[in-house]
PDB file of N, CA and C in Angstrom:
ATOM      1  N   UNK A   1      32.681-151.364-116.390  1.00  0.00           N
ATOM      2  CA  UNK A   1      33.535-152.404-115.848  1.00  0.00           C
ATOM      3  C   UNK A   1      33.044-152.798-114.456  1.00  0.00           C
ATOM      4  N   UNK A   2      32.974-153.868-114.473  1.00  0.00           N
ATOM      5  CA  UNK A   2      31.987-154.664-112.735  1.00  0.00           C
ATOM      6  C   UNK A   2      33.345-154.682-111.891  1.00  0.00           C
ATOM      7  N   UNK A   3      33.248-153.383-110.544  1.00  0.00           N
ATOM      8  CA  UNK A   3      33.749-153.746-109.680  1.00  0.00           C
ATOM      9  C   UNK A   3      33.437-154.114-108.053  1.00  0.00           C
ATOM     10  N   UNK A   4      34.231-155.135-107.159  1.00  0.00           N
ATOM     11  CA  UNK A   4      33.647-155.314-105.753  1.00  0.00           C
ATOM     12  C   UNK A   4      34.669-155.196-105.258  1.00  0.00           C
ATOM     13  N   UNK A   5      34.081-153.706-104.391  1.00  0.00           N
ATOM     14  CA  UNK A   5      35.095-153.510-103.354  1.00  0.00           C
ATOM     15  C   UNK A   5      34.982-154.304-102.026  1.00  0.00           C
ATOM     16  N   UNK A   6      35.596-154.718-101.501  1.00  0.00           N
ATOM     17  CA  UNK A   6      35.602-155.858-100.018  1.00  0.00           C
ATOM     18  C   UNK A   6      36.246-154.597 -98.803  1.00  0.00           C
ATOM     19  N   UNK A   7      35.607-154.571 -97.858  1.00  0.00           N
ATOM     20  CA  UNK A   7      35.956-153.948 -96.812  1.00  0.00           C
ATOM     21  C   UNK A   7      35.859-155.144 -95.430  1.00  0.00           C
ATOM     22  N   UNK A   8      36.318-154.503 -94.468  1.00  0.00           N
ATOM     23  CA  UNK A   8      36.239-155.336 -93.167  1.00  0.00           C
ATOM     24  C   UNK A   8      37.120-156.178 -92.423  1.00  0.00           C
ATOM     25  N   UNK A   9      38.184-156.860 -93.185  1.00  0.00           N
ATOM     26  CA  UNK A   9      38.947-157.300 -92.952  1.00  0.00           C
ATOM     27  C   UNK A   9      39.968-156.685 -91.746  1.00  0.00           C
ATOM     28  N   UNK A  10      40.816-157.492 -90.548  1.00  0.00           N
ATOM     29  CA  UNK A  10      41.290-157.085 -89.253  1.00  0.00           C
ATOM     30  C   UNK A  10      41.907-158.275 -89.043  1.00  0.00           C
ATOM     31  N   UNK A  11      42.521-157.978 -87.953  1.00  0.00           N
ATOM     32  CA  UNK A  11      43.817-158.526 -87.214  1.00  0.00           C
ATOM     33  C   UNK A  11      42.478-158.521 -85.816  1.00  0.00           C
ATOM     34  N   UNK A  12      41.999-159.813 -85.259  1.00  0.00           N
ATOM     35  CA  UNK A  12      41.649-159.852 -83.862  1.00  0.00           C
ATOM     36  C   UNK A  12      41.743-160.928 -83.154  1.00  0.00           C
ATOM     37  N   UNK A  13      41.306-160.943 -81.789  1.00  0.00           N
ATOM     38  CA  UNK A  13      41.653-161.806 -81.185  1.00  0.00           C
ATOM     39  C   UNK A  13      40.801-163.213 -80.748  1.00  0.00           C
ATOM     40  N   UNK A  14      40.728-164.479 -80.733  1.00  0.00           N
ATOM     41  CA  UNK A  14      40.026-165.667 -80.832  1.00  0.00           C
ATOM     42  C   UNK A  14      38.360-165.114 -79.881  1.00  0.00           C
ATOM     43  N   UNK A  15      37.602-165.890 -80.831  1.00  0.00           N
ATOM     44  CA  UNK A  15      36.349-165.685 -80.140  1.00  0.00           C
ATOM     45  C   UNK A  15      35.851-163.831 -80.475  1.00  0.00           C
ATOM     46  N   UNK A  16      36.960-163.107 -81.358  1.00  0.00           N
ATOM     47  CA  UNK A  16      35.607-162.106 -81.501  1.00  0.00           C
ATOM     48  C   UNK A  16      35.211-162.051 -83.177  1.00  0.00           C
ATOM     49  N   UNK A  17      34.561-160.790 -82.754  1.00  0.00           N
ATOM     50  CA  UNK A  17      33.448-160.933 -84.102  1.00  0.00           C
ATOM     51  C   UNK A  17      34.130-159.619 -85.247  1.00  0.00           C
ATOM     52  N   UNK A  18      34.316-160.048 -86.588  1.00  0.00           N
ATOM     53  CA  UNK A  18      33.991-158.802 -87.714  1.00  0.00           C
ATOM     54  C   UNK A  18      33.126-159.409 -88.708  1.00  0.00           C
ATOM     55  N   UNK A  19      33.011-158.224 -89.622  1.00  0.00           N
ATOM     56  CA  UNK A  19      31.938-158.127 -90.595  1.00  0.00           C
ATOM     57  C   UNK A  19      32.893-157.246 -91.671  1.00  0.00           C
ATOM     58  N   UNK A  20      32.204-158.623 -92.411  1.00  0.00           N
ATOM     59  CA  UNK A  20      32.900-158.040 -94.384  1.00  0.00           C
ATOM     60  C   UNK A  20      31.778-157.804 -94.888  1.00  0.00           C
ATOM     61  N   UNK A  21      32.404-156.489 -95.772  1.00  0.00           N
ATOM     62  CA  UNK A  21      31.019-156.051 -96.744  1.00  0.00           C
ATOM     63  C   UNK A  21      31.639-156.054 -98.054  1.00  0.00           C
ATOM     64  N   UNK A  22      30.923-156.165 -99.135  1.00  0.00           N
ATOM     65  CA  UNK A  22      31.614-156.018-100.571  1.00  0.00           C
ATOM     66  C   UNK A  22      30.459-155.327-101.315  1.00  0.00           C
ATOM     67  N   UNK A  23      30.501-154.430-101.724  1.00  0.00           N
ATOM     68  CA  UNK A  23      30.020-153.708-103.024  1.00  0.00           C
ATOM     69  C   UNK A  23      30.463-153.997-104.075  1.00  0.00           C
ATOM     70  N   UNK A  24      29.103-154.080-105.312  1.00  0.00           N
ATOM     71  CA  UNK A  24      29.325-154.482-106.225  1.00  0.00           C
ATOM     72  C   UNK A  24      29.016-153.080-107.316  1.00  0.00           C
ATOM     73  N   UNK A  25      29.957-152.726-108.161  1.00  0.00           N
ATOM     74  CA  UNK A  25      29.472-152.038-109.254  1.00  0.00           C
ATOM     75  C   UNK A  25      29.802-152.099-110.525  1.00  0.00           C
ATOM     76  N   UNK A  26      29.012-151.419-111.274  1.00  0.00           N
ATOM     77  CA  UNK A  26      29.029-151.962-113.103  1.00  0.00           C
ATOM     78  C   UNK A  26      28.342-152.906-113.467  1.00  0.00           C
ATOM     79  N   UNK A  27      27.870-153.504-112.945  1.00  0.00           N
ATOM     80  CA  UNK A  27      27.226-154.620-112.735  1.00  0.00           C
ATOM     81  C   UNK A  27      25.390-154.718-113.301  1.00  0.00           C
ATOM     82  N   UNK A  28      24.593-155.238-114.153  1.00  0.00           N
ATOM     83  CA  UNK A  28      23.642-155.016-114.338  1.00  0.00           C
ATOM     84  C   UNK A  28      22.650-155.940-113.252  1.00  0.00           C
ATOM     85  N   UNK A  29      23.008-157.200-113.196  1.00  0.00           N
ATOM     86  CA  UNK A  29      22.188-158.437-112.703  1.00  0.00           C
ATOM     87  C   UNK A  29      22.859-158.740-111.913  1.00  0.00           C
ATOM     88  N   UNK A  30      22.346-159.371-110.581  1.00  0.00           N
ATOM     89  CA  UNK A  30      23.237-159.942-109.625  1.00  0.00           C
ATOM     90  C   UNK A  30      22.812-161.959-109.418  1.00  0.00           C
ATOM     91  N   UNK A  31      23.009-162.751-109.482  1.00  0.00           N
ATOM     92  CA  UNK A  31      22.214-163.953-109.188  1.00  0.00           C
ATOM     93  C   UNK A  31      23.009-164.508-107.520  1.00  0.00           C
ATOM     94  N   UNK A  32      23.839-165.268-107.559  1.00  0.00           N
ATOM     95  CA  UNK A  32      24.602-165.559-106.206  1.00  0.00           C
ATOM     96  C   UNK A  32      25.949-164.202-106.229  1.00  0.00           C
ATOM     97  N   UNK A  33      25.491-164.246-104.539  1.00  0.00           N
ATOM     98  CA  UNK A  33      26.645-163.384-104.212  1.00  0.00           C
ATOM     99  C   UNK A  33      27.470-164.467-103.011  1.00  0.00           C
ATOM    100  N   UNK A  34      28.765-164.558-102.587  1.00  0.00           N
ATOM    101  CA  UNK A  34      29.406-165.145-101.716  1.00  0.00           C
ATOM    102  C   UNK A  34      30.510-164.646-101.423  1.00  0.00           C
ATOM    103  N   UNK A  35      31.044-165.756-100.039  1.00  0.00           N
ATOM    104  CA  UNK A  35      32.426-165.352 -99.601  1.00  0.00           C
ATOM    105  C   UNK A  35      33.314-166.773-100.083  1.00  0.00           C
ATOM    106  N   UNK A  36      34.378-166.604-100.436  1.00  0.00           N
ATOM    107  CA  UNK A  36      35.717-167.549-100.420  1.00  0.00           C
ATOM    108  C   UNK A  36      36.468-166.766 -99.322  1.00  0.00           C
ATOM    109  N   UNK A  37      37.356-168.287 -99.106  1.00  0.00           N
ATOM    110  CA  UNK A  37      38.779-167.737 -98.453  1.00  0.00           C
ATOM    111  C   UNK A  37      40.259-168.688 -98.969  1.00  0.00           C
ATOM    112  N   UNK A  38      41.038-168.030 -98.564  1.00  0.00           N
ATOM    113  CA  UNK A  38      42.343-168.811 -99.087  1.00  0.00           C
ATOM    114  C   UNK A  38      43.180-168.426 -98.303  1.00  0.00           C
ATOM    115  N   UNK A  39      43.037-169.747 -97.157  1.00  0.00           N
ATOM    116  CA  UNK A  39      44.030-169.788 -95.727  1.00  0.00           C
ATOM    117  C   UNK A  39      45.652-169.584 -96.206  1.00  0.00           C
ATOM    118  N   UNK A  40      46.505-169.717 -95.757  1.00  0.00           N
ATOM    119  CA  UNK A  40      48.177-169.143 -95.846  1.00  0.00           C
ATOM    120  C   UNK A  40      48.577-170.927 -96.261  1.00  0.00           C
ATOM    121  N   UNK A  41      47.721-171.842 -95.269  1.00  0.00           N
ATOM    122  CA  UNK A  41      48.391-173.383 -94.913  1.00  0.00           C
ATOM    123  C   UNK A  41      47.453-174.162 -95.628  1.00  0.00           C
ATOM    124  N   UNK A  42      46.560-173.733 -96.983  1.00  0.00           N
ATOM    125  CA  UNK A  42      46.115-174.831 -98.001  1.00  0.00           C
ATOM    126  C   UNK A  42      46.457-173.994 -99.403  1.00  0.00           C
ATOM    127  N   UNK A  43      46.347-174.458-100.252  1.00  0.00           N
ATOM    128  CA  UNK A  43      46.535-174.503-101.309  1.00  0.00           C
ATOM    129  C   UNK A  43      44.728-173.871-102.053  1.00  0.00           C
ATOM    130  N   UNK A  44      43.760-174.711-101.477  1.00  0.00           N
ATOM    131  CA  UNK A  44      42.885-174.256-102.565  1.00  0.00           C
ATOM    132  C   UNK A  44      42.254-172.749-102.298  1.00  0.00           C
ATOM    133  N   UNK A  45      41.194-172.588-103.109  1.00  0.00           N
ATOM    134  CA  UNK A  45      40.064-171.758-102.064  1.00  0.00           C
ATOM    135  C   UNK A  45      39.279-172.108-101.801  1.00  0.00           C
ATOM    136  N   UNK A  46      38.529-172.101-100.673  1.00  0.00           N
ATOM    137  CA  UNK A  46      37.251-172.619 -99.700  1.00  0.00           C
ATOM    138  C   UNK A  46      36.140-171.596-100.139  1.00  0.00           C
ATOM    139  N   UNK A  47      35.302-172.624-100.341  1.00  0.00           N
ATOM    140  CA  UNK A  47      33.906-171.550-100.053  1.00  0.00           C
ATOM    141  C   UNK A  47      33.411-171.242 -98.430  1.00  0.00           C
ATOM    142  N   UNK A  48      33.012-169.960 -98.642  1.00  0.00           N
ATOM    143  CA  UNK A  48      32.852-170.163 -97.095  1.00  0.00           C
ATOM    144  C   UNK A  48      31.327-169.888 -96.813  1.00  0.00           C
ATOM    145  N   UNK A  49      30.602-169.470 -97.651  1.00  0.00           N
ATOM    146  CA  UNK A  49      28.976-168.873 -97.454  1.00  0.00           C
ATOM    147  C   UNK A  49      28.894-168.305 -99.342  1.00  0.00           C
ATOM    148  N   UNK A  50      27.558-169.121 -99.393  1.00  0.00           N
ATOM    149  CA  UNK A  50      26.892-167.859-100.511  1.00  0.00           C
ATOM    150  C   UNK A  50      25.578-167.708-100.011  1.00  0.00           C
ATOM    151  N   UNK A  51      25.404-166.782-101.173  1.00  0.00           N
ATOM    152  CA  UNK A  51      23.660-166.478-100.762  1.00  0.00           C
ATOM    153  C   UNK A  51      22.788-166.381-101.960  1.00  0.00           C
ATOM    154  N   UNK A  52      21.461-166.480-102.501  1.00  0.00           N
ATOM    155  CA  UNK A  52      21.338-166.533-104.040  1.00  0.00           C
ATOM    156  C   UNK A  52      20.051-165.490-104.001  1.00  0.00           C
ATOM    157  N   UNK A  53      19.950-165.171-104.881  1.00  0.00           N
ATOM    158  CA  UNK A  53      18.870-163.724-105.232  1.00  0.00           C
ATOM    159  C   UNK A  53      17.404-163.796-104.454  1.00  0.00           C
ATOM    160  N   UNK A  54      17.203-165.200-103.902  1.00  0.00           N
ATOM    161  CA  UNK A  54      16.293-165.155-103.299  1.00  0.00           C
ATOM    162  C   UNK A  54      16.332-165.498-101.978  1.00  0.00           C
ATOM    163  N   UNK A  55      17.335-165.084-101.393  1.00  0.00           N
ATOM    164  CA  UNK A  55      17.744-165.624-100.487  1.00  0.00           C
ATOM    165  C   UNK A  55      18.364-166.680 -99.237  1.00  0.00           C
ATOM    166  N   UNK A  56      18.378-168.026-100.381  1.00  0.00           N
ATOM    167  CA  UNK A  56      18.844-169.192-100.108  1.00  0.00           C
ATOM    168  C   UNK A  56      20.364-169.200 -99.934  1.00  0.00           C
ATOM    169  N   UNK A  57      20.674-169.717 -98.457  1.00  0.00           N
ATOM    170  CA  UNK A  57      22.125-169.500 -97.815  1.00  0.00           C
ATOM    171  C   UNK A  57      22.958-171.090 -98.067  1.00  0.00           C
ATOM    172  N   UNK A  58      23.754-170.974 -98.239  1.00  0.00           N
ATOM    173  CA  UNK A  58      25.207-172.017 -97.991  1.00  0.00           C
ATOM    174  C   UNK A  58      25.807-172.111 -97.614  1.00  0.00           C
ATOM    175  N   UNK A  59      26.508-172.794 -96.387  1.00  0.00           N
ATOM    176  CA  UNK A  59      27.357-172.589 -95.437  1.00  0.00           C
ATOM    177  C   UNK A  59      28.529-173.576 -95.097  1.00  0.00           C
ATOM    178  N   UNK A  60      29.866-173.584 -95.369  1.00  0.00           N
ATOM    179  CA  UNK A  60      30.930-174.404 -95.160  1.00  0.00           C
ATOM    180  C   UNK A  60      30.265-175.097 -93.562  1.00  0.00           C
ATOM    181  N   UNK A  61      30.610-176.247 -93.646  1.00  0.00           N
ATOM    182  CA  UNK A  61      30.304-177.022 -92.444  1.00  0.00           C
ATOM    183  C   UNK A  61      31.004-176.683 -91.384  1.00  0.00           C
ATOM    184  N   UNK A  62      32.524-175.821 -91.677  1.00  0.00           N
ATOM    185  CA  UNK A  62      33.091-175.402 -91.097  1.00  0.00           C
ATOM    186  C   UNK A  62      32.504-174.088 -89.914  1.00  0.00           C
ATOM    187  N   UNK A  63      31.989-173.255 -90.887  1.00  0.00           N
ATOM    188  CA  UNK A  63      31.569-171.805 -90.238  1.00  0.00           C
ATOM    189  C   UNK A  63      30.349-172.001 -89.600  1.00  0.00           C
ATOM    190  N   UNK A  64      29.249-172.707 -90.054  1.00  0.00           N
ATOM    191  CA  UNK A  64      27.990-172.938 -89.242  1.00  0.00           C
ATOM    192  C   UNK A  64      27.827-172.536 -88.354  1.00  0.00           C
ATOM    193  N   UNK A  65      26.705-172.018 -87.686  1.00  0.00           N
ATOM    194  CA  UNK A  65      26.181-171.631 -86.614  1.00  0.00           C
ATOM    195  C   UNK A  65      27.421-170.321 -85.958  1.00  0.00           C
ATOM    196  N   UNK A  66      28.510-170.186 -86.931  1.00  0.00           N
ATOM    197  CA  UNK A  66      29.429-169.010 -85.957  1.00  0.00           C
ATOM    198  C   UNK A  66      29.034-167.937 -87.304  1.00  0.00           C
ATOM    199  N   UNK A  67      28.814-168.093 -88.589  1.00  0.00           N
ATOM    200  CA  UNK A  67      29.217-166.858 -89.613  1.00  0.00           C
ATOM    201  C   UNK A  67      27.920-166.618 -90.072  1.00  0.00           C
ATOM    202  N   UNK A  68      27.360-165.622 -90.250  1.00  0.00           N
ATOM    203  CA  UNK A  68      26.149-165.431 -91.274  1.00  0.00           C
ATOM    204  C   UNK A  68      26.193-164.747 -92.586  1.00  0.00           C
ATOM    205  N   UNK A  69      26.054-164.917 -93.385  1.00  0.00           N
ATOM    206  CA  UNK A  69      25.764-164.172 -94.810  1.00  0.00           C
ATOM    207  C   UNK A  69      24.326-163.354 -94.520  1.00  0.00           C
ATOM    208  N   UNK A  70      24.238-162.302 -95.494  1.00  0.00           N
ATOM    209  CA  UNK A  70      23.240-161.506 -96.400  1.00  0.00           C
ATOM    210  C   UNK A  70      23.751-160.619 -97.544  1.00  0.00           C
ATOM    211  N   UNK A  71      22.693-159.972 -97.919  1.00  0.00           N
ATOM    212  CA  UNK A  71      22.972-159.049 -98.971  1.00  0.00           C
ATOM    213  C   UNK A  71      21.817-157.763 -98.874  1.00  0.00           C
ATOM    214  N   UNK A  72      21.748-156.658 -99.299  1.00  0.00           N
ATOM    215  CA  UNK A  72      21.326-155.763 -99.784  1.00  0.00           C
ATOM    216  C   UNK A  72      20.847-155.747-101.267  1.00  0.00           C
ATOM    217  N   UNK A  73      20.178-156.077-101.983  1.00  0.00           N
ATOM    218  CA  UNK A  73      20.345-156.176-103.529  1.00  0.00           C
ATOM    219  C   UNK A  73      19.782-154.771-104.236  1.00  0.00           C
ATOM    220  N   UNK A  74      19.537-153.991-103.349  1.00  0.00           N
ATOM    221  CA  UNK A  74      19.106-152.180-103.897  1.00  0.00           C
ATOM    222  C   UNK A  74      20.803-151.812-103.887  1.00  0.00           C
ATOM    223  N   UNK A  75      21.600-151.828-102.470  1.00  0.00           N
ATOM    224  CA  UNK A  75      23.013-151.215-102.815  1.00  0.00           C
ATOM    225  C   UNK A  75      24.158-152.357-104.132  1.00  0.00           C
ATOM    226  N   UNK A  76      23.736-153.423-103.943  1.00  0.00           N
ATOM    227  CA  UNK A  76      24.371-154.649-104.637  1.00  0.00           C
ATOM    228  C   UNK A  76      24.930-155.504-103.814  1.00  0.00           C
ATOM    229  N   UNK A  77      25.199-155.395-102.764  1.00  0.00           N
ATOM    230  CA  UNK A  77      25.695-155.464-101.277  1.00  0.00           C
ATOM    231  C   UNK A  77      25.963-156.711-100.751  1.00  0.00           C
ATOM    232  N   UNK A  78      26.614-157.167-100.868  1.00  0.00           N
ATOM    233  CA  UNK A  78      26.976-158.728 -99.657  1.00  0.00           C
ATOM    234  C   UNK A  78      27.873-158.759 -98.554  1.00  0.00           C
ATOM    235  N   UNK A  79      27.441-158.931 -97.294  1.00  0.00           N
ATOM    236  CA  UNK A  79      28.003-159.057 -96.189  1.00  0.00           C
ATOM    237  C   UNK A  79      28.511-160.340 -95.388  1.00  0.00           C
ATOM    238  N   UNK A  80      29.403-160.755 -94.889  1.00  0.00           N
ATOM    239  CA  UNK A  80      29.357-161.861 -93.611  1.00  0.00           C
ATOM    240  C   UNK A  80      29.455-161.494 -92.385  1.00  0.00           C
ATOM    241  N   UNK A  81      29.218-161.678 -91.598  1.00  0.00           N
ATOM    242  CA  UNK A  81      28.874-161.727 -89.941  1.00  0.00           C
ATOM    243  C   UNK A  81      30.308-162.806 -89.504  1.00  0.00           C
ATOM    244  N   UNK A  82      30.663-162.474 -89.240  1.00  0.00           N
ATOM    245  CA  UNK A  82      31.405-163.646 -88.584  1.00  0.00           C
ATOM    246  C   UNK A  82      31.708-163.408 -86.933  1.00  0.00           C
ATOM    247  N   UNK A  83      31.386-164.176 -86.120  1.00  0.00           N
ATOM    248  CA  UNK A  83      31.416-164.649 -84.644  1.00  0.00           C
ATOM    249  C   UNK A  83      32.039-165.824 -84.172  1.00  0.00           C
ATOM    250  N   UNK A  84      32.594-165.597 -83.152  1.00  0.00           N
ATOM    251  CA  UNK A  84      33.270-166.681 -82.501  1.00  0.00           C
ATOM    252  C   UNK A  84      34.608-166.882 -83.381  1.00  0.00           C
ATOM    253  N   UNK A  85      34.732-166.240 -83.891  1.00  0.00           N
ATOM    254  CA  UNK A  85      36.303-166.328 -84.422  1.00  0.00           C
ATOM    255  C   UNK A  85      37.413-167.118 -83.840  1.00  0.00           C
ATOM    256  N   UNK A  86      37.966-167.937 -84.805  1.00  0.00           N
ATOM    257  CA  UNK A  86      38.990-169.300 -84.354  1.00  0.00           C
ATOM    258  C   UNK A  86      40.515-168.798 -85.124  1.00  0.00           C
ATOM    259  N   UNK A  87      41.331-169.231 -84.704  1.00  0.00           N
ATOM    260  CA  UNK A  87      42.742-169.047 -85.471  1.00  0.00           C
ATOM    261  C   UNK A  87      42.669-169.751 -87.089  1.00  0.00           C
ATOM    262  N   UNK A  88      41.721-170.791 -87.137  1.00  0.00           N
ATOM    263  CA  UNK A  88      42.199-171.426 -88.220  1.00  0.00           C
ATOM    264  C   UNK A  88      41.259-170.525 -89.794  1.00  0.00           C
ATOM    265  N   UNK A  89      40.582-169.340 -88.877  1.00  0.00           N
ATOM    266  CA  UNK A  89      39.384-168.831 -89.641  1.00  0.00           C
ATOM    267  C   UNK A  89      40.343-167.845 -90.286  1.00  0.00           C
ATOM    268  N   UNK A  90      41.563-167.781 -90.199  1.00  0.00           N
ATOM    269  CA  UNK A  90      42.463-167.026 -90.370  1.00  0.00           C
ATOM    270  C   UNK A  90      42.936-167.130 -92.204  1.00  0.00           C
ATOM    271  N   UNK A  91      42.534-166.055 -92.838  1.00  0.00           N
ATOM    272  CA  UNK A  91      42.622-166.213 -94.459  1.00  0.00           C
ATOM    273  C   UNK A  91      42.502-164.442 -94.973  1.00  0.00           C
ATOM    274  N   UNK A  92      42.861-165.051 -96.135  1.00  0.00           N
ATOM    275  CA  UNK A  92      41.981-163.747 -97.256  1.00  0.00           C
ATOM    276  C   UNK A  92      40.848-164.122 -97.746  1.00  0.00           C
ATOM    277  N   UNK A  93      39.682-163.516 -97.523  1.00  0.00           N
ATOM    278  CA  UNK A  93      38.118-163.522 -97.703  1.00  0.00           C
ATOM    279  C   UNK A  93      38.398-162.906 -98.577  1.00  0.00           C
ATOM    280  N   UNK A  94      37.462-163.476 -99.843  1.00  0.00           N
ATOM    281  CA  UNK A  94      36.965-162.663-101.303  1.00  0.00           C
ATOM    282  C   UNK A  94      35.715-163.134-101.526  1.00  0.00           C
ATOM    283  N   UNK A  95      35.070-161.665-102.165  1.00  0.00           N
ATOM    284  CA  UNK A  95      34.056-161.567-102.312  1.00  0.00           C
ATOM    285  C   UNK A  95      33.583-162.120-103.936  1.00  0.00           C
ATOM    286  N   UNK A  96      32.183-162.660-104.131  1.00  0.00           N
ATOM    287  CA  UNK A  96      32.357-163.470-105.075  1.00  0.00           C
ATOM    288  C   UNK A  96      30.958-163.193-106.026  1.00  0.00           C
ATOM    289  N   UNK A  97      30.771-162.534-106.928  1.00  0.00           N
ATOM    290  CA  UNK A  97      29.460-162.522-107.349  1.00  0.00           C
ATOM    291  C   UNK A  97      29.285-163.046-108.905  1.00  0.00           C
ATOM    292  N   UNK A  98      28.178-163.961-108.450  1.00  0.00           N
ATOM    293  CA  UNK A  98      27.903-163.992-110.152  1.00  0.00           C
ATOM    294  C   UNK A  98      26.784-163.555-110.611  1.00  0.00           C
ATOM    295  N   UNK A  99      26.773-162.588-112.036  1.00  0.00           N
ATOM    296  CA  UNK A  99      25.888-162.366-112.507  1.00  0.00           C
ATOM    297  C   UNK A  99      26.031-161.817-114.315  1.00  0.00           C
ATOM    298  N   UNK A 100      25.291-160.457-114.555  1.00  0.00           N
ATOM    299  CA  UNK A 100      25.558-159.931-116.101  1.00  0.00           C
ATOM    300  C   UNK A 100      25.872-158.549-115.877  1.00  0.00           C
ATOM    301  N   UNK A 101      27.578-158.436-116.759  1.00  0.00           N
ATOM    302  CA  UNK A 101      27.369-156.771-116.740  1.00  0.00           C
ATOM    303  C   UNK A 101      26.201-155.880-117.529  1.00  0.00           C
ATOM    304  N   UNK A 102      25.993-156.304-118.521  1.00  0.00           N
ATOM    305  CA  UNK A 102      24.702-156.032-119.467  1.00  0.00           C
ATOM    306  C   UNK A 102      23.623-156.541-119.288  1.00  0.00           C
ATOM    307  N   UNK A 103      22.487-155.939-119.963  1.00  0.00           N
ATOM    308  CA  UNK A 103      21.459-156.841-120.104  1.00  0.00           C
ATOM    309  C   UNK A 103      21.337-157.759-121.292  1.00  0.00           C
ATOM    310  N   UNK A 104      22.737-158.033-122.234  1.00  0.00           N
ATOM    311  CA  UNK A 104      22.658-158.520-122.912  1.00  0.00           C
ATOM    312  C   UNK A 104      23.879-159.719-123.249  1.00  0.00           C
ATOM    313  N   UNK A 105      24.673-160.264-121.604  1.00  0.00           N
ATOM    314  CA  UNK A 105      25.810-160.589-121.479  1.00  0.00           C
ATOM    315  C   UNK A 105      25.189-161.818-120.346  1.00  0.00           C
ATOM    316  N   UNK A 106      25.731-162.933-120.604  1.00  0.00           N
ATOM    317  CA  UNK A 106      25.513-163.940-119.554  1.00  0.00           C
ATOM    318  C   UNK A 106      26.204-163.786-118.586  1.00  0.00           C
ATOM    319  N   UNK A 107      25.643-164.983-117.694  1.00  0.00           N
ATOM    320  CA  UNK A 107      25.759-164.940-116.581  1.00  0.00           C
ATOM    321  C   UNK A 107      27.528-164.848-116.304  1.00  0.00           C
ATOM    322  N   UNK A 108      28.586-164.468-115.614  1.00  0.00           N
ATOM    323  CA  UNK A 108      30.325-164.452-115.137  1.00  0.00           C
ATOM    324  C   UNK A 108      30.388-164.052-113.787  1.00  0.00           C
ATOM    325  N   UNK A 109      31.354-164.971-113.257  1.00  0.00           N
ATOM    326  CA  UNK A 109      32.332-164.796-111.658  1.00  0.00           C
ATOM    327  C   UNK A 109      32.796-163.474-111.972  1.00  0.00           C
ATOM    328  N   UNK A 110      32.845-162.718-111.092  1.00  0.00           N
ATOM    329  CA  UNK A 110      33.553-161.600-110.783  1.00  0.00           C
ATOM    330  C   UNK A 110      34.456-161.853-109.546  1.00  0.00           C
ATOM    331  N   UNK A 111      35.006-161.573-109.058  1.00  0.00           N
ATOM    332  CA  UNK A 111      36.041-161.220-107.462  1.00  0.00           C
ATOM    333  C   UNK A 111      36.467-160.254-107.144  1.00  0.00           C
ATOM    334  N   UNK A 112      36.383-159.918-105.891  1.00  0.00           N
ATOM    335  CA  UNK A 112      37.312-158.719-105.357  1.00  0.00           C
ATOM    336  C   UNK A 112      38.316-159.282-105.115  1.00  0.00           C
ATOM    337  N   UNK A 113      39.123-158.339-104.696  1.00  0.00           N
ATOM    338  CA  UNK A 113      40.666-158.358-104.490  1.00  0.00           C
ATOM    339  C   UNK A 113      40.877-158.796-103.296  1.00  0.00           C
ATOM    340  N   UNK A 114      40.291-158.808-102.197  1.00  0.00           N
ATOM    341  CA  UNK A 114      40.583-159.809-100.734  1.00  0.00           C
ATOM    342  C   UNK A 114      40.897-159.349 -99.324  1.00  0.00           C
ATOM    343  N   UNK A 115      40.410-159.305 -98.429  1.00  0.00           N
ATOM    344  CA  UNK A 115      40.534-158.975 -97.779  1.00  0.00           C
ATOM    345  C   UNK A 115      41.046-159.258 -96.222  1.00  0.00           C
ATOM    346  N   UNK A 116      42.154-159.217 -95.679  1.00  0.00           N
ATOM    347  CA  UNK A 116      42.813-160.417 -95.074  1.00  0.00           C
ATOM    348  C   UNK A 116      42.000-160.060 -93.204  1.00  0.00           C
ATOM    349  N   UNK A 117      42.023-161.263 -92.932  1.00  0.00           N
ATOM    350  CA  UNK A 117      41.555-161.939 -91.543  1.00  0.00           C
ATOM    351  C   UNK A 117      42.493-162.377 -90.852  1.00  0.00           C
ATOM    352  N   UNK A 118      42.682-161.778 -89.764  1.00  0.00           N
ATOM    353  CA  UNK A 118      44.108-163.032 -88.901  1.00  0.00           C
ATOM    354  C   UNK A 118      43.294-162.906 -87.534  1.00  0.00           C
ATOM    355  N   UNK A 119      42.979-164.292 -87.552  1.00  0.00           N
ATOM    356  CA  UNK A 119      42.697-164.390 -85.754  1.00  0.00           C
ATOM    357  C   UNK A 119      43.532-165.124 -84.812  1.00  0.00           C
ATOM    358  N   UNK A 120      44.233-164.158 -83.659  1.00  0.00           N
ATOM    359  CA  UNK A 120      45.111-164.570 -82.989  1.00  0.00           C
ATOM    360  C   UNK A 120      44.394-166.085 -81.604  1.00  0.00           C
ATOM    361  N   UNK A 121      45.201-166.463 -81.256  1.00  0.00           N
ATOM    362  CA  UNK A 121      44.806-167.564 -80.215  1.00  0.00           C
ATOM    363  C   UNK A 121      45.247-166.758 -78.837  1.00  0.00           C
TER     364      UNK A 121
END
């Protein structure tokens, strides 16, 4: 059974920095790994960064130049960097991978369970 645990998530204050990590397991293949979020005051979920097996990044126009993505692909591993932290950056981050639990199963979204962010002003 493919699970991602999400760690990192905090309560801090405008302008500082955490870092989410998510492990992935059960999992055979990894192709894109990413972050979503789902602020308290919208309705959808936002992408906020992916990253793809070869390392090609995506970045909400929003987070630019403040958040960075990577991954580890020996642990299964996807991280964000996030800096300069704003109030409105304020959500539950989930971790997002797609790939195959088998080697004989196409490509499926997986998610972790979420990990909440509140940045105070």
């Amino acid at each position: 059974q493919v699970q991602l645990v999400e760690s990192g998530g905090d309560f801090v204050q405008a302008v500082g920095s955490l870092r989410l990590s998510c492990a992935a397991s059960g999992i055979f293949s990894i192709n894109v790994m990413g972050w979503y979020r789902k602020a308290p005051w919208k309705q959808q979920l936002e992408l906020v960064a992916t990253i793809s097996s070869g390392g090609s990044t995506v970045y909400a126009d929003s987070v630019k130049g403040r958040f960075s993505i990577s991954r580890d692909n020996a642990k299964k591993a996807v991280y964000l960097q996030m800096n300069s932290l704003k109030p409105e950056d304020t959500a539950v981050y989930y971790c997002n991978v797609v790939g195959s639990a088998t080697i004989i199963t196409r490509n499926s979204d997986y998610w972790g369970q979420g990990t909440q962010v509140t940045v105070s002003s």
